[in-house]
Protein backbone atom coordinates (compact mmCIF):
# COMPACT_ATOMS: atom_id res chain seq x y z
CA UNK A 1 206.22 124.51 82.38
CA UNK A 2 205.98 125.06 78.67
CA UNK A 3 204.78 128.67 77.14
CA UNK A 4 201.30 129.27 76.48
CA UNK A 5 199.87 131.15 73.73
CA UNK A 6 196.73 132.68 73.97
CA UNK A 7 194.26 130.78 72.27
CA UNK A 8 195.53 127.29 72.06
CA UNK A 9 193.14 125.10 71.53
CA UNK A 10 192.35 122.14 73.17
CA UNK A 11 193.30 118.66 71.88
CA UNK A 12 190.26 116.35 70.72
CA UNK A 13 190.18 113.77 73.36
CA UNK A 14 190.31 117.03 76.28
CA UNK A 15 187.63 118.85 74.22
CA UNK A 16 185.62 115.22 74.80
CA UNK A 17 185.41 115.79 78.58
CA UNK A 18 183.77 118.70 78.13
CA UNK A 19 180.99 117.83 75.56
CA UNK A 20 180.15 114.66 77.52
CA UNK A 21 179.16 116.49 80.66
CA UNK A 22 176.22 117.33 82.02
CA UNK A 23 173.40 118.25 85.06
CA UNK A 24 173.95 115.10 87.66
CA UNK A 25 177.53 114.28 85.92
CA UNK A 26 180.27 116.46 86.46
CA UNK A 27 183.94 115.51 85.05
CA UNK A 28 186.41 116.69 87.29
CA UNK A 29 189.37 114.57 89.14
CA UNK A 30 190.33 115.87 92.37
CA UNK A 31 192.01 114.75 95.40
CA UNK A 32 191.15 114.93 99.43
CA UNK A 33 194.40 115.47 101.57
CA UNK A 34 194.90 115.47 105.33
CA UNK A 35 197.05 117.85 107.04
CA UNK A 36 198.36 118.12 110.45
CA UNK A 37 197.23 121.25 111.86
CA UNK A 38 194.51 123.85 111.24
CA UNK A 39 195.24 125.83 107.97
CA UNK A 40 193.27 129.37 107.76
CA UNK A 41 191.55 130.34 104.21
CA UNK A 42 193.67 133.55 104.24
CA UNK A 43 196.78 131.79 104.43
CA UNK A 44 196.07 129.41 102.29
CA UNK A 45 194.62 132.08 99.20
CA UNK A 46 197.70 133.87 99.83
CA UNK A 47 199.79 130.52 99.31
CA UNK A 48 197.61 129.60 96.23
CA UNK A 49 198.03 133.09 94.88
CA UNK A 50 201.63 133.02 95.25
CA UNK A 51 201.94 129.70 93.44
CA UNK A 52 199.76 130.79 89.94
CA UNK A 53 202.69 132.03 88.41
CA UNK A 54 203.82 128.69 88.07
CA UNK A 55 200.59 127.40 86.48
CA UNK A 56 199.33 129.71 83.66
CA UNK A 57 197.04 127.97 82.91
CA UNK A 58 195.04 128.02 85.86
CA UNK A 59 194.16 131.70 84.99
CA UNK A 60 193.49 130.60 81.67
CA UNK A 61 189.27 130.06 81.14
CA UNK A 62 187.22 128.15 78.41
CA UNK A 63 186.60 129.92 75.29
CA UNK A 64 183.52 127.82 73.05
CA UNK A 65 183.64 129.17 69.31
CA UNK A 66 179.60 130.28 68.14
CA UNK A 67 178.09 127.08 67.04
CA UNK A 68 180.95 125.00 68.34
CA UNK A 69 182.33 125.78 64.72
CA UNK A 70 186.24 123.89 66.03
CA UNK A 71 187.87 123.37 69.35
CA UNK A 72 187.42 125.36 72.59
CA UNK A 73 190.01 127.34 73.18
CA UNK A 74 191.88 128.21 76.44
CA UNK A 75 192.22 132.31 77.50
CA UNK A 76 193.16 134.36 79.86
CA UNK A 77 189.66 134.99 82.53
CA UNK A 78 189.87 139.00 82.02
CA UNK A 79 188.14 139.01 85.89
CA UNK A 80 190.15 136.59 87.61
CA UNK A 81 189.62 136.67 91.29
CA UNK A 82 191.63 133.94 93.80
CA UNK A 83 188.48 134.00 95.70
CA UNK A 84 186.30 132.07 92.76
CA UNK A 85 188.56 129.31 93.52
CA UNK A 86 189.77 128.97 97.05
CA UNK A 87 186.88 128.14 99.84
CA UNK A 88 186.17 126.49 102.82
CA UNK A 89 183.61 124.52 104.59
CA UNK A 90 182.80 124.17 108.59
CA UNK A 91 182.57 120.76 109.33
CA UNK A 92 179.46 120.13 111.79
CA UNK A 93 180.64 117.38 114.09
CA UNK A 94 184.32 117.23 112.54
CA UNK A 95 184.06 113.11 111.76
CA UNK A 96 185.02 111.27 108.94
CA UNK A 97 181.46 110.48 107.80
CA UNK A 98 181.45 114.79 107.68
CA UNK A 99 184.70 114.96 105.73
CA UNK A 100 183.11 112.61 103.05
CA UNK A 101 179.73 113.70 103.16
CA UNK A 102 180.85 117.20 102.60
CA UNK A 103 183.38 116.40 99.52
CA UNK A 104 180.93 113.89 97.92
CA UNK A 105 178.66 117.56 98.00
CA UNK A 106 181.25 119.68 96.25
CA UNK A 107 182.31 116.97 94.15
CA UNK A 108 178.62 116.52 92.90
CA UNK A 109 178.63 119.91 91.11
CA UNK A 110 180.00 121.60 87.83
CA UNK A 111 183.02 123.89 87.81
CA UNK A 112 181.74 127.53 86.77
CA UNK A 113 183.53 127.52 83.13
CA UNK A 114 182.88 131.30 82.87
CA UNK A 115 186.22 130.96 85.14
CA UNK A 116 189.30 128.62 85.03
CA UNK A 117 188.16 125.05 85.65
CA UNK A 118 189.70 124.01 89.05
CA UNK A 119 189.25 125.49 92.87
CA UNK A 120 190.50 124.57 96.21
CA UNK A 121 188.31 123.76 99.18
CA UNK A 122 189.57 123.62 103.05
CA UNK A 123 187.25 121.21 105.16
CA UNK A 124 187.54 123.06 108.45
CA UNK A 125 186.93 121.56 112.45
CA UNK A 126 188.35 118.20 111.93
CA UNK A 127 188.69 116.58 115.11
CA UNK A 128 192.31 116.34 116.65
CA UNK A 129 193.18 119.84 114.94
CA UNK A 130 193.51 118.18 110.97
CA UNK A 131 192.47 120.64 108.06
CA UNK A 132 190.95 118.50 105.03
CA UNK A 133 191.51 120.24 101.56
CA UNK A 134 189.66 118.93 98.71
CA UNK A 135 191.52 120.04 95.36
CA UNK A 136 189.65 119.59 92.15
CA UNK A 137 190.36 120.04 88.57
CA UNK A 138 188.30 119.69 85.21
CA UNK A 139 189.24 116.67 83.27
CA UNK A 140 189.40 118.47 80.09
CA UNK A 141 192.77 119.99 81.63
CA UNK A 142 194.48 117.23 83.51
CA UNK A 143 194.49 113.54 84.05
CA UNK A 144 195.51 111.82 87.63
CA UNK A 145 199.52 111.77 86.46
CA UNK A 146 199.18 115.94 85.53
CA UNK A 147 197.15 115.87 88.86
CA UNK A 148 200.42 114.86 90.54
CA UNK A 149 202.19 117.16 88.76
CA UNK A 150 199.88 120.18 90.44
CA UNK A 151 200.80 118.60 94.28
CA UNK A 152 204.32 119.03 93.61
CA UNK A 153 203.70 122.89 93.00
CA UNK A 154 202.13 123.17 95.94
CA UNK A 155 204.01 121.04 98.27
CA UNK A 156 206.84 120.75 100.01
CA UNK A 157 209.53 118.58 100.71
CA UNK A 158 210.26 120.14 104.29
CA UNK A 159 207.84 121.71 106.69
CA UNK A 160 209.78 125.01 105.81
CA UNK A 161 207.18 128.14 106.88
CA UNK A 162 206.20 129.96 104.14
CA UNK A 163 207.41 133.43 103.94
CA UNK A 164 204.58 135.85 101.76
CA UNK A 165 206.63 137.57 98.74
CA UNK A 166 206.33 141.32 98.65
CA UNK A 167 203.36 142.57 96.61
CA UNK A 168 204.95 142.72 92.56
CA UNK A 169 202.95 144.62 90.09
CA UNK A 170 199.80 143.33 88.63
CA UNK A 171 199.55 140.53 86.72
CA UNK A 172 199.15 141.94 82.57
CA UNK A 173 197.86 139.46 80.05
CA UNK A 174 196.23 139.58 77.09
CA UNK A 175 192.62 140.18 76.01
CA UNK A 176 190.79 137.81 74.71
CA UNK A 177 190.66 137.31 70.92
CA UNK A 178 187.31 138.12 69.32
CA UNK A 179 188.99 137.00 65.61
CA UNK A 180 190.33 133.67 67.26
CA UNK A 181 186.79 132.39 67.95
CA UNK A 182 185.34 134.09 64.76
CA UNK A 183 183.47 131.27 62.79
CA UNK A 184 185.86 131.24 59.89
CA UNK A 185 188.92 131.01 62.25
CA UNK A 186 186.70 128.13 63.85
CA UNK A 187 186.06 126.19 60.47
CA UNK A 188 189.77 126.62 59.71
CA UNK A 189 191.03 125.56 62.82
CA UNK A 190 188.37 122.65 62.68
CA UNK A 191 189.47 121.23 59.08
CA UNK A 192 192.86 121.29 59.98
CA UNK A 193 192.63 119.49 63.29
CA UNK A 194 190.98 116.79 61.40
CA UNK A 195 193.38 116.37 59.13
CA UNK A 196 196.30 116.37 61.29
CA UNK A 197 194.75 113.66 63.81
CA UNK A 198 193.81 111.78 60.46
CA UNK A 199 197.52 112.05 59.40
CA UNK A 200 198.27 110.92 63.14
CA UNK A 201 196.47 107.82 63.22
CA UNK A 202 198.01 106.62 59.64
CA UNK A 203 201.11 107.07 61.30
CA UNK A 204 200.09 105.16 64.18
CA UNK A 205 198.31 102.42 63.02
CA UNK A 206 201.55 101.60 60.53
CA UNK A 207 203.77 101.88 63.05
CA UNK A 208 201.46 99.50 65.54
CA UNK A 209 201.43 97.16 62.52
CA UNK A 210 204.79 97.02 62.08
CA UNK A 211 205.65 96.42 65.62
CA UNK A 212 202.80 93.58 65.40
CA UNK A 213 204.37 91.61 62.86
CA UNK A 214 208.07 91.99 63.98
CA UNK A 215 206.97 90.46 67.03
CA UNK A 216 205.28 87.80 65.63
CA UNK A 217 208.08 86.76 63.08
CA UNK A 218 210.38 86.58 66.50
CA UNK A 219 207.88 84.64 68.41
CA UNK A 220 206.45 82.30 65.58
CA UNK A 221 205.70 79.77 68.65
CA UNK A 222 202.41 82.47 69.30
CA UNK A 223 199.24 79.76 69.44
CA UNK A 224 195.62 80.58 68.42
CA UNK A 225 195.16 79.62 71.55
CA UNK A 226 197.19 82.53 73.42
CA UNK A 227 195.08 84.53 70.99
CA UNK A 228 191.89 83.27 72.33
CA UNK A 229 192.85 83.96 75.68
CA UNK A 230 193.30 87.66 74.76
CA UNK A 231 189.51 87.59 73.13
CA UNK A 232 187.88 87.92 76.93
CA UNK A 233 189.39 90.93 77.76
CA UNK A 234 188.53 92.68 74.33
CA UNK A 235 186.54 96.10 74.70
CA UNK A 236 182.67 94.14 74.10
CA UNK A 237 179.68 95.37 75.76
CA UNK A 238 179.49 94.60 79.56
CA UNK A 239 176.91 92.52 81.42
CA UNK A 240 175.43 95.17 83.54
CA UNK A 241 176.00 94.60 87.55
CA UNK A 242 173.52 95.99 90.25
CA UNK A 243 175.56 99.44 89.95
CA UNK A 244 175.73 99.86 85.62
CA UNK A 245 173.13 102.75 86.08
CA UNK A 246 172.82 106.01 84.00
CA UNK A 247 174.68 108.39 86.54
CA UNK A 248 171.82 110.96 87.73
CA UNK A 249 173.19 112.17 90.89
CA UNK A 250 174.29 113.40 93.00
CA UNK A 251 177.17 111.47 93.97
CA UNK A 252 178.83 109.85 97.36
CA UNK A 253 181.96 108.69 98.25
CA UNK A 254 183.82 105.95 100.15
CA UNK A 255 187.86 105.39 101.05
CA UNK A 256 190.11 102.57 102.20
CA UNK A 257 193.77 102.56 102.59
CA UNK A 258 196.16 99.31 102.58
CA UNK A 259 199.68 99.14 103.34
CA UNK A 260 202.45 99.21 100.09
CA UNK A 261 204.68 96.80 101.71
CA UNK A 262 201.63 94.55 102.22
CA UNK A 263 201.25 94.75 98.35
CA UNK A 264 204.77 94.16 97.73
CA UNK A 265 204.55 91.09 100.20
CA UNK A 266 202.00 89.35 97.73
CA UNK A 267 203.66 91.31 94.26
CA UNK A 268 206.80 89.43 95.30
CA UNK A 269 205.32 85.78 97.18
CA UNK A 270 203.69 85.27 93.60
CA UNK A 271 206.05 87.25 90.93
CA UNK A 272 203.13 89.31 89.78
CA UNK A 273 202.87 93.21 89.57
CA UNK A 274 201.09 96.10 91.90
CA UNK A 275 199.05 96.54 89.17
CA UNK A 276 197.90 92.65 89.29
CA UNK A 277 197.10 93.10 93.05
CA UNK A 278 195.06 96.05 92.85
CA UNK A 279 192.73 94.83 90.28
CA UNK A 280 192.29 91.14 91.62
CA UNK A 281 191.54 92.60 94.96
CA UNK A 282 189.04 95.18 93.60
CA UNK A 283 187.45 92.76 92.00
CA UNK A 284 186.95 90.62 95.19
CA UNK A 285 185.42 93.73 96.85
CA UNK A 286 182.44 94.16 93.71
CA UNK A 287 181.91 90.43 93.90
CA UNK A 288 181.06 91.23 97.23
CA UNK A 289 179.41 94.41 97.03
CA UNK A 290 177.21 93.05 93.44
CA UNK A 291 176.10 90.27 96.35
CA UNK A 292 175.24 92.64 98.45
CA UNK A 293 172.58 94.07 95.83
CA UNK A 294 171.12 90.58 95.13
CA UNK A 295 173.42 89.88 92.35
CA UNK A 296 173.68 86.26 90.94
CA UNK A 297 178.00 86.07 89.79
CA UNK A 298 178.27 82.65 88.73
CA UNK A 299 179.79 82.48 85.03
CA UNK A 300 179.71 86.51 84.91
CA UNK A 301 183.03 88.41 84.05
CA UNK A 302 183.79 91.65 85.42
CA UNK A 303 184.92 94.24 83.10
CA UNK A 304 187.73 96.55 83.77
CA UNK A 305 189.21 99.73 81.95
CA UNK A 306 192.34 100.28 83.55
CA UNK A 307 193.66 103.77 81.96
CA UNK A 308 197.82 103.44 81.14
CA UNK A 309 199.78 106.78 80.89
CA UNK A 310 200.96 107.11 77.39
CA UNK A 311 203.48 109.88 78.10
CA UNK A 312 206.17 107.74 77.57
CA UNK A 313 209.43 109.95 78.96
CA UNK A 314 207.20 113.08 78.95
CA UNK A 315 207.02 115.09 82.07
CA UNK A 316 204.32 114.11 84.73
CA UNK A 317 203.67 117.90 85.04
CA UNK A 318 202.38 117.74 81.49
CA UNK A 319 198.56 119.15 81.48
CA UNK A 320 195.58 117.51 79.06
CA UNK A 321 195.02 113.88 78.97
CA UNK A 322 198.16 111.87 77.96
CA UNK A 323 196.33 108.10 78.59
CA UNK A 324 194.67 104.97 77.43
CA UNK A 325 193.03 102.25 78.48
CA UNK A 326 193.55 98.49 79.22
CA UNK A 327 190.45 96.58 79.08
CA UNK A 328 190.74 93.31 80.88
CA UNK A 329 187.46 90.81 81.57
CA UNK A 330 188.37 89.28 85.54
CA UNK A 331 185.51 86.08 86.62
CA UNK A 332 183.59 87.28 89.02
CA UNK A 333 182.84 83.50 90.51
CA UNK A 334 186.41 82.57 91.28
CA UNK A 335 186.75 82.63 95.04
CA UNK A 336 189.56 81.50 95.43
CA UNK A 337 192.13 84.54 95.37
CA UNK A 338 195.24 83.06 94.96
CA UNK A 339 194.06 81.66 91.40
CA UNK A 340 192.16 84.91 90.59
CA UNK A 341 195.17 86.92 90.99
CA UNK A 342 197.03 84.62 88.26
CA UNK A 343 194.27 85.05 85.92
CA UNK A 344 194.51 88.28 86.27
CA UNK A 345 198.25 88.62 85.80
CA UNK A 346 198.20 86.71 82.79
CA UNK A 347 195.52 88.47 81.19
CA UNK A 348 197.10 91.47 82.01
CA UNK A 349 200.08 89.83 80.07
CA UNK A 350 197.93 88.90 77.03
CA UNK A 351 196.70 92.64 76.67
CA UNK A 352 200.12 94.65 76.60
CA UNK A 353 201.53 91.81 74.45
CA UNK A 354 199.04 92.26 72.24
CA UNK A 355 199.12 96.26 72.45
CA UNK A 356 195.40 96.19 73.56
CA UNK A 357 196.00 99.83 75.07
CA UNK A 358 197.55 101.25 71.72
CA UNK A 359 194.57 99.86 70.26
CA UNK A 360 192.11 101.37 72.34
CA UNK A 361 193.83 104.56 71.92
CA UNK A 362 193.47 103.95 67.75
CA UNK A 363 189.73 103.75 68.18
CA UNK A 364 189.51 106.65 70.80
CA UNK A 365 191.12 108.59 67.93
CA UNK A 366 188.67 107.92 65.78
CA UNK A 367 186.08 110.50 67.71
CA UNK A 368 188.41 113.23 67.10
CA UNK A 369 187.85 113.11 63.51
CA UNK A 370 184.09 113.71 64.14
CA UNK A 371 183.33 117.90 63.80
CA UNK A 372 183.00 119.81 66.97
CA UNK A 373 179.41 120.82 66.52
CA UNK A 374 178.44 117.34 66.43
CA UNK A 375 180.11 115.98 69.48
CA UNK A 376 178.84 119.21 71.48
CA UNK A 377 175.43 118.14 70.16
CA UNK A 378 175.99 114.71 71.15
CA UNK A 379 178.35 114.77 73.98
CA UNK A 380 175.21 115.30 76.77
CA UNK A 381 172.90 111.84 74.43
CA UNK A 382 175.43 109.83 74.24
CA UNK A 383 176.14 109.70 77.86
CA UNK A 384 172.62 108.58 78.69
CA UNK A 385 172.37 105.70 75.94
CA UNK A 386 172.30 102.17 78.15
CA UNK A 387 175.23 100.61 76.41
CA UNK A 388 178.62 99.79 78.97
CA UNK A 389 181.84 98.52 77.24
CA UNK A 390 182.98 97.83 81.16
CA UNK A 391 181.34 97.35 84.20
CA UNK A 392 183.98 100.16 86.04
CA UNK A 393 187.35 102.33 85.65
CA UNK A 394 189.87 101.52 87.97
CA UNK A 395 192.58 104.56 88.22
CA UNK A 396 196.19 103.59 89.07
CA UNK A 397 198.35 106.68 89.83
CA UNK A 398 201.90 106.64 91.49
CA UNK A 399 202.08 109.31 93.84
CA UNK A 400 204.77 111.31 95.74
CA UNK A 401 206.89 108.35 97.91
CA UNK A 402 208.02 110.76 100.59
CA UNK A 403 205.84 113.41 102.80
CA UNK A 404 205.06 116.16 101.55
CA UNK A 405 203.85 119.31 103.59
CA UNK A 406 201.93 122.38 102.74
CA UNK A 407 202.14 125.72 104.51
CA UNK A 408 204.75 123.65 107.10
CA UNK A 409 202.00 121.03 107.77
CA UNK A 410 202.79 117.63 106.97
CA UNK A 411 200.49 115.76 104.28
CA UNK A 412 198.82 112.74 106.45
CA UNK A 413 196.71 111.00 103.87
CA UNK A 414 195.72 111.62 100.28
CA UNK A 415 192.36 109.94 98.78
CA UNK A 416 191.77 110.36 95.18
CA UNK A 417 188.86 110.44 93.29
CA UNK A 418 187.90 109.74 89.80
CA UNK A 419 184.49 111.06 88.11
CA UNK A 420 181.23 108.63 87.02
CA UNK A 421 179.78 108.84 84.13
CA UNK A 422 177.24 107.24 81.54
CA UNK A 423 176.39 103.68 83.34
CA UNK A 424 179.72 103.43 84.83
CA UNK A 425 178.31 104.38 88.06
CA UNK A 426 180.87 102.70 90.73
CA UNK A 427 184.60 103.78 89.53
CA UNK A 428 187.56 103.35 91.69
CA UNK A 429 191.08 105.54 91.97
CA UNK A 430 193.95 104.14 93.63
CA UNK A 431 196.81 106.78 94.55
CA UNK A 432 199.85 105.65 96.41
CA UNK A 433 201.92 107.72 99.17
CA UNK A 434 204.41 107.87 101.81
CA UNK A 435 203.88 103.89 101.76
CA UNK A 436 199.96 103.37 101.79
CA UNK A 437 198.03 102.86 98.68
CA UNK A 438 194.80 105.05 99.22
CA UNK A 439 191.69 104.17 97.68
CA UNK A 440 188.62 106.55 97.11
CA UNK A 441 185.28 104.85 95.26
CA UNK A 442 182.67 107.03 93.61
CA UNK A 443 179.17 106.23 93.35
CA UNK A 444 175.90 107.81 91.81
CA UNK A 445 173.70 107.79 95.15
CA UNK A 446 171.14 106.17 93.26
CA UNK A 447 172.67 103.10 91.57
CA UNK A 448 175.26 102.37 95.00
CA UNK A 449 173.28 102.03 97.74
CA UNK A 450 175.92 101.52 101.13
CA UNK A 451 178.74 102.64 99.26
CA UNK A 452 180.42 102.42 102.60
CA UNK A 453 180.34 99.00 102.94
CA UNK A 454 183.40 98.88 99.99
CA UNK A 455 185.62 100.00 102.73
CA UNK A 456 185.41 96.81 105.01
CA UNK A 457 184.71 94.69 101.52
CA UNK A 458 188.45 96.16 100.31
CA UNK A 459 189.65 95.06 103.93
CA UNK A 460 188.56 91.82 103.99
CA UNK A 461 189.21 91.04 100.23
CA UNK A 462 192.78 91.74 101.03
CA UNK A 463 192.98 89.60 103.77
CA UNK A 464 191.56 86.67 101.85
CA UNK A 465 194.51 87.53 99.25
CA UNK A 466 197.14 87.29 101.73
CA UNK A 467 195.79 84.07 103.33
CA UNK A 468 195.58 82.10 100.01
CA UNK A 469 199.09 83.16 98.80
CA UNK A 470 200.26 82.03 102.09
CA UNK A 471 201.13 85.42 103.85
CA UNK A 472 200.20 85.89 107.72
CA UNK A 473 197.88 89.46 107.88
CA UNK A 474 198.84 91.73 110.40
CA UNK A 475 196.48 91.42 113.62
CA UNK A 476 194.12 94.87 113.50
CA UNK A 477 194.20 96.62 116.75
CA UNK A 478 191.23 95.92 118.60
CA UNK A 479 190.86 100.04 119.46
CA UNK A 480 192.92 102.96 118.35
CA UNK A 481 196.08 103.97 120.73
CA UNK A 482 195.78 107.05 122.14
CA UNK A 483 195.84 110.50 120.90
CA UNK A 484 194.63 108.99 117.53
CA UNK A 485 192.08 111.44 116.08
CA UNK A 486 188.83 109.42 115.57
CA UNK A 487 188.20 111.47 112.27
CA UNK A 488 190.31 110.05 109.27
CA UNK A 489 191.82 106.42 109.98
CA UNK A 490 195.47 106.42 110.63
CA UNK A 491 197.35 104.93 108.05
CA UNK A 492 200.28 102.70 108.54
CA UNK A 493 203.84 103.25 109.60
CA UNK A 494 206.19 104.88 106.91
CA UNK A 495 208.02 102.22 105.17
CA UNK A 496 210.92 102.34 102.22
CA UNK A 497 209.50 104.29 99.28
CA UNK A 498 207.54 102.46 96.81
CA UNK A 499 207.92 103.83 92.63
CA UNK A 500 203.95 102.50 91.68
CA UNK A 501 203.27 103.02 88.37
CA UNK A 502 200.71 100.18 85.76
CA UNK A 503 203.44 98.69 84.61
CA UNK A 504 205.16 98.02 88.31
């Protein structure tokens, strides 16, 4: 974990997260995991508490300059207290609907930034003895991969029984700096900023140009026409579906799960990617779902950002937002599967030959040259205007490939979430582990009406997928075996570990 100063700042792009939300949409990422076994809120406080030494900066607060005169700042919270951040909630009748209904709550509403931006939640009285804990954590200081990165801390590898260390002396840190969020030290730190993400982008956009045209004098053979094909998927304003609402909230949830060998049945039966899979049966699911609410598909596209980790060999553990996006335009009206998934795999193709993502990152840059005051004043506007360059986000995270346990339970299942915002009001996360890709939608409650209904849409659009590449679905149970908790569905069998990543 690298050292942190007091005072850094935050970069541009994190700073963004926070001057875009507001009431009814919160920016957070956060996770629900399953555990075998009923975890108290003592031990688990203690556990947290014991762990914080390895994460500084999740003692470290928001500090806003006066006027928004430069970059927030992280410091030290002078009255941190374990208990701001770790909770629980009583589940009434201990189902799954509960477990959702509950999260979708918690999930609804702002972190308190007089405190550090992230807090722990145990969902308690899960039928079959299971503890739920809902972990969330403001976007402005991770992204799903630095999400990962905060599991590992806390898990395990082995169900070893954690042992409390003796009380040390109290933690010492510094006071915060009145003269680092002085207006002058703002307008310093503001100027300079600009200039050095000006600087940045020069650099960048040279080097992409360079790359651009040493690629095409090796591929000369490079038709208009392959160039055309790229021209769909370009970031243009979306046709709105049923579900491209301004985000009000609050919010709901929904989650699916689907084998990884499954995936890597079709990945290898048509010699696509993971990545290709995901998205082509996503989109199968919101052709169905956009029918559901009345929605006319034929000749309409669906647009996707699909965010790409730009850490290159940097560590996963890595807080802030190392990512861009990959926009790619999928027909909503193709029905048949098999040919939808090679549209989308070529497309997909078309956009990292082309660099779309470093692209997208250019002209995400360009908002950090804009002054701090005016994207705090703007942040909470512009997320109401009705304008949608895609129709959703679909996340893509590789998680841990082996189980994991906390406090000696064993990690069952792990459903991610991703935040809504503007008219992006139906997003989807996908997070793989121990062999079974999870999948957790978010909806605004008003623009996603049966939100639920995704689940058996993801289901059945995978199905489909397998039948048209010519790969015999496994029969579903007709009722659970016995001893299976009714709460949270049981995921498959642990098969061979699975490395999932965009680029798989």
């Amino acid at each position: 974990m690298p050292k942190l100063r007091e005072n850094d700042r935050l970069s541009e792009g994190d700073a963004l997260f926070l001057y875009l939300e507001r009431p009814g949409m919160p920016l957070s990422i956060a996770s629900v995991a399953e555990f075998d076994g009923i975890i108290s809120l003592a031990e688990c406080m203690e556990f947290v508490s014991s762990k914080l030494p390895l994460l500084p900066r999740y003692l470290q607060r928001i500090a806003i300059p006066p006027l928004n005169l430069g970059l927030p700042a992280w410091e030290y919270d002078p009255e941190f207290d374990i208990h701001n951040h770790v909770r629980e909630v009583r589940l009434e009748r201990g189902t799954d609907a509960d477990a959702k209904a509950a999260a979708a709550r918690i999930l609804s509403e702002a972190l308190d930034r007089r405190h550090p931006l992230w807090d722990v939640t145990l969902l308690q009285e899960i039928k079959g003895d299971r503890t739920a804990m809902l972990v969330r954590v403001h976007h402005c200081m991770a992204d799903g991969i630095a999400g990962v990165g905060l599991m590992n801390v806390l898990m395990d590898p082995e169900p070893t029984a954690y042992v409390p260390a003796k009380p040390g002396p109290p933690r010492s840190h510094p006071r915060p700096s009145d003269a680092a969020m002085s207006p002058v030290a703002g307008l310093v730190s503001s100027f300079s900023s600009m200039v050095e993400r000006l600087l940045a982008m020069q650099s960048e956009m040279v080097g992409l140009a360079q790359r651009t045209l040493a690629e095409g004098a090796e591929a000369p053979q490079a038709t208009a026409a392959e160039v055309n094909g790229l021209l769909p998927a370009l970031p243009v304003p979306a046709q709105r579906l049923p579900f491209n609402l301004v985000c009000r909230g609050p919010q709901r949830i929904a989650w699916g799960a689907i084998p990884m060998p499954e995936i890597k049945a079709v990945r290898e039966a048509t010699g696509t990617t993971v990545n290709d899979v995901v998205i082509s049966v996503l989109t199968a699911a919101l052709r169905r779902y956009a029918e559901l609410q009345g929605a006319k598909l034929k000749g309409r596209h669906l647009s996707i950002a699909v965010p790409v980790n730009t850490r290159g060999k940097g560590s996963p553990s890595e807080l802030g937002n190392r990512i861009s996006f990959l926009p790619i335009s999928v027909p909503l009206g193709m029905r048949n599967l098999g040919k939808l998934l090679a549209v989308v795999h070529d497309r997909m193709h078309s956009l990292r030959a082309h660099h779309a993502a470093e692209f997208v990152g250019l002209a995400g840059g360009l908002l950090g040259v804009i002054p701090p005051p005016l994207q705090a004043l703007a942040g909470p506007l512009a997320s109401q205007l009705p304008i949608s360059f895609c129709n959703t986000i679909c996340t893509n995270v590789p998680g841990p490939q082996a189980p994991l346990y906390l406090l000696g339970r064993k990690m069952l299942r792990l459903y991610p979430y991703v935040p809504i915002g503007g008219e992006l009001a139906l997003n989807c996360a996908m997070m793989s582990y121990d062999g079974v890709a999870y999948f957790g939608f978010t909806g605004d409650v008003q623009a996603t009406p049966h939100l639920h209904r995704l689940e058996k849409f993801l289901s059945l659009s995978f199905a489909e997928l397998q039948k048209a590449v010519g790969i015999r679905s496994r029969r579903p149970r007709s009722r659970p075996p016995k001893n299976t908790p009714v709460s949270l569905s049981k995921p498959a069998a642990k098969e061979q570990e699975v490395a999932l990543s965009a680029t798989a």
